[in-house]
Protein backbone atom coordinates (compact mmCIF):
# COMPACT_ATOMS: atom_id res chain seq x y z
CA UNK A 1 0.00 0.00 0.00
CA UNK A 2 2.80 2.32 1.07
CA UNK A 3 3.98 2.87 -2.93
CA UNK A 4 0.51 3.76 -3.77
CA UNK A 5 0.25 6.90 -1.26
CA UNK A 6 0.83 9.94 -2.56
CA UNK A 7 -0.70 13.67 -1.96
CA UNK A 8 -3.31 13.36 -4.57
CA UNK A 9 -4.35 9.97 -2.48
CA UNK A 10 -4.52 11.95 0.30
CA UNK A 11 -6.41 14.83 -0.91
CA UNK A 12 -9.08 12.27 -2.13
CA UNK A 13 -9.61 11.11 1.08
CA UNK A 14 -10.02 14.82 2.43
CA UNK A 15 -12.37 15.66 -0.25
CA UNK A 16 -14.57 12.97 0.33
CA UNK A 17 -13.98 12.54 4.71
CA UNK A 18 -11.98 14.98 5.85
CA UNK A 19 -12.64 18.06 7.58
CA UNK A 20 -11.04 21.41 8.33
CA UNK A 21 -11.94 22.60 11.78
CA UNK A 22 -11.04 25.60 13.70
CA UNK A 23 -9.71 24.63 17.09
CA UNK A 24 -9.44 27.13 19.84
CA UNK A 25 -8.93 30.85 19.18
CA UNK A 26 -6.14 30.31 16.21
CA UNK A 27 -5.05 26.86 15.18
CA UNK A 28 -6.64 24.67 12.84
CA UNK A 29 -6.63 20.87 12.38
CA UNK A 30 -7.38 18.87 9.69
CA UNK A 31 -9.06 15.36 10.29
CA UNK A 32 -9.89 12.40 8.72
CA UNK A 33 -11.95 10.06 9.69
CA UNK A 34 -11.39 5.95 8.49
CA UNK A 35 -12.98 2.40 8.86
CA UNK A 36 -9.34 1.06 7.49
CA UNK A 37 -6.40 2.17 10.28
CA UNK A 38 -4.23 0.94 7.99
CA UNK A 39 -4.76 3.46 5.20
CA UNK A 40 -4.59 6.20 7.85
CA UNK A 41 -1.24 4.72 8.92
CA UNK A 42 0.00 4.74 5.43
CA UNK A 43 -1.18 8.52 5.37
CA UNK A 44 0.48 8.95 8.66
CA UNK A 45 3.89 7.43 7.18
CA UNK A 46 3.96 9.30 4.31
CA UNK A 47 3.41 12.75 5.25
CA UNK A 48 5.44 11.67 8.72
CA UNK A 49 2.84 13.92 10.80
CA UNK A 50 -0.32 13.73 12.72
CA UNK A 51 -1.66 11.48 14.85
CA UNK A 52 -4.29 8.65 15.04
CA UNK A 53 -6.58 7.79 17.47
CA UNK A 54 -9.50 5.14 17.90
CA UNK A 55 -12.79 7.00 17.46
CA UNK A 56 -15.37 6.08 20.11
CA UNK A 57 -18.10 3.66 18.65
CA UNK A 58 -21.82 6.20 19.05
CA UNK A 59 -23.93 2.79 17.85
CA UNK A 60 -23.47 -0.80 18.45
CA UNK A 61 -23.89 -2.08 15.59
CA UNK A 62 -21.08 0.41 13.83
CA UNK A 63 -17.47 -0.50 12.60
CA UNK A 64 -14.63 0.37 14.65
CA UNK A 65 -12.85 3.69 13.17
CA UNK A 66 -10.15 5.57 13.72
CA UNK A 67 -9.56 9.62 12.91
CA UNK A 68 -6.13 10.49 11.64
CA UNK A 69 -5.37 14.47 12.91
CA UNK A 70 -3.08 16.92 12.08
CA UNK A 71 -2.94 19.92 14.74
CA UNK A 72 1.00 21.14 14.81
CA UNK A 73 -0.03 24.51 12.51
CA UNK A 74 3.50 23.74 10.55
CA UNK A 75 2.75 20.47 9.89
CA UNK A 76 -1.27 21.83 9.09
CA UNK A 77 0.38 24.58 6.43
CA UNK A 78 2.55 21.82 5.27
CA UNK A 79 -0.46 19.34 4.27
CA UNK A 80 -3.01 21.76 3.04
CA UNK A 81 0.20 23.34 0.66
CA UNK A 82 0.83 19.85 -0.42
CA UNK A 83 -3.16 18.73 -1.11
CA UNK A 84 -3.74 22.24 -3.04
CA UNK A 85 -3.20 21.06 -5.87
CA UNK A 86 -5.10 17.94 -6.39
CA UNK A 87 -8.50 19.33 -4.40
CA UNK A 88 -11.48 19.32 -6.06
CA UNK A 89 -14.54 19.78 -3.31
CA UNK A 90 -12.68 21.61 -0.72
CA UNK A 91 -10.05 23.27 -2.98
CA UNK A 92 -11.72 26.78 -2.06
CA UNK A 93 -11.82 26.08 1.63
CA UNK A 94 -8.18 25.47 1.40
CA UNK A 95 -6.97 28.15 -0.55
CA UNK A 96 -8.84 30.54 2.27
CA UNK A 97 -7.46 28.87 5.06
CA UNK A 98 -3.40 28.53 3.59
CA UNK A 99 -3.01 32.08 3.75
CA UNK A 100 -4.50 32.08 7.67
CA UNK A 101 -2.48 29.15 8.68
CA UNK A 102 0.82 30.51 7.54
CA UNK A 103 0.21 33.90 9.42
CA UNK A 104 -0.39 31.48 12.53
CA UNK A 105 2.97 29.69 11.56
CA UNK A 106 4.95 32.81 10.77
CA UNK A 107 3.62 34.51 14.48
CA UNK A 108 4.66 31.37 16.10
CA UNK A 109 8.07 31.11 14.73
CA UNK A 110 8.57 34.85 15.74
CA UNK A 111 7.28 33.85 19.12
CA UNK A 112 9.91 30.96 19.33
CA UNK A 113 12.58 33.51 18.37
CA UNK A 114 11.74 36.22 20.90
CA UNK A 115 11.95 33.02 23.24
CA UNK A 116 15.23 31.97 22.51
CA UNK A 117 16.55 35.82 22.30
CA UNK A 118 15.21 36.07 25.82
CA UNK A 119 16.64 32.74 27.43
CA UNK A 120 20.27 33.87 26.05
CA UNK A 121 20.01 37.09 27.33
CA UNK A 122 18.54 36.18 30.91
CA UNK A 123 21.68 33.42 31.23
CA UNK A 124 23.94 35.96 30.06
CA UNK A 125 22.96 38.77 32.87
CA UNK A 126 22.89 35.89 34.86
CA UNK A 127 26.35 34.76 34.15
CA UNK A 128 27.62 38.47 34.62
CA UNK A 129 26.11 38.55 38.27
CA UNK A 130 22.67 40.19 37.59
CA UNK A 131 19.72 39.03 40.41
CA UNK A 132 16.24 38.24 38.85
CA UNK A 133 15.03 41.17 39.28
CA UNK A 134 17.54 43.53 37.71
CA UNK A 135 17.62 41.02 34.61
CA UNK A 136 13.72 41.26 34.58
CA UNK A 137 13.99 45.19 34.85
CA UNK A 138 16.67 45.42 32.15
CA UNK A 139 14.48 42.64 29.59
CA UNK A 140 11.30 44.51 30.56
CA UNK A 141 9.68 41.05 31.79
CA UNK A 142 8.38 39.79 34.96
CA UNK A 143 11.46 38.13 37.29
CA UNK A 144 9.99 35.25 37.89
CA UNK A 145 9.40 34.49 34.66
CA UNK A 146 13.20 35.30 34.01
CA UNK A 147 14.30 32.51 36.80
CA UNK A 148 11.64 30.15 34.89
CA UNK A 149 13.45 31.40 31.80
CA UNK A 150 17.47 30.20 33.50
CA UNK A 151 16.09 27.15 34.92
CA UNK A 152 14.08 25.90 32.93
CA UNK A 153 15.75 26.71 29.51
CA UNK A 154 17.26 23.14 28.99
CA UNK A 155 13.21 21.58 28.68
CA UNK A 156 10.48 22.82 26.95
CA UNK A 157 8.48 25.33 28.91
C-alpha cells in the first residue's frame, strides 16, 4: 500500500472525509476520519505527521474507526500546501485557510525567536552577576518568569 500513497491519495480522502476545523482561538486541524487504520497509517507514514486515534463507537452495531489528525499549525500549512493542488470539493476552503495558517505559523516562529533571544540574554545577565530582578527590569519582563526562563531553559516550557 505504502507505494501507492501519494498527496493526490490523500487529498481524495479529504475531499470525500476529511474536515477542516477551527480549534481554539487560532489553530486549525485537519481530520480524517477511516474504517481502514491501515490506510490512515500509510497517510500517517507518508506525510510523517499527525496522529491517530480510535474514534469512540456512538452505535453498536457500527465499525470500529479511527480519525487520523493533524494539529501542529507547521505540519497543518505543510499538508493543506501539499493537497492544493489535487482538491477538487474543498479546494476553495483550502486556498482561504493557507493564507491564515501561515500567518499562525509565521507569528509562532517569531514567538519561538523572541523566546530563545530572551533565554540567552537572561543566562547571560545571569552569568555576569545580575539578580532576577535587575535582569527582569533590564528585559522589561516579569522576574519570575526570568528565573523560569534560566532554569528551565534546557526543557520545553
Amino acid at each position: 500500500m505504502g507505494t501507492n500513497v501519494s498527496w493526490s491519495y490523500i487529498a481524495g480522502f479529504v475531499d470525500r472525509e476529511g474536515s477542516f476545523v477551527k480549534y481554539g482561538e487560532t489553530d486549525y486541524r485537519i481530520s480524517i476520519p477511516q474504517t481502514n487504520e491501515k490506510v490512515l497509517t500509510e497517510i500517517q507514514r507518508f506525510t510523517k505527521s499527525g496522529n491517530i486515534c480510535k474514534a469512540r463507537k456512538r452505535k453498536e452495531h457500527w465499525k470500529e474507526s479511527w480519525i487520523y489528525t493533524v494539529a501542529r499549525q507547521e505540519d497543518v500549512l505543510k499538508f493543506l500546501r501539499s493537497i492544493y493542488p489535487y482538491l477538487i470539493v474543498k479546494i476553495n476552503l483550502a486556498r482561504t485557510l493557507i493564507p491564515i495558517v501561515a500567518k499562525i505559523v509565521s507569528a509562532q516562529r517569531k514567538k519561538r525567536l523572541n523566546l530563545q533571544k530572551n533565554i540567552k540574554t537572561c543566562k547571560l545577565l545571569r552569568c555576569k552577576g545580575l539578580s532576577y530582578r535587575a535582569i527582569g527590569k533590564k528585559v522589561k519582563i516579569d522576574h519570575g518568569y526570568v528565573r523560569r526562563l534560566i532554569l528551565f531553559s534546557g526543557r520545553n516550557i
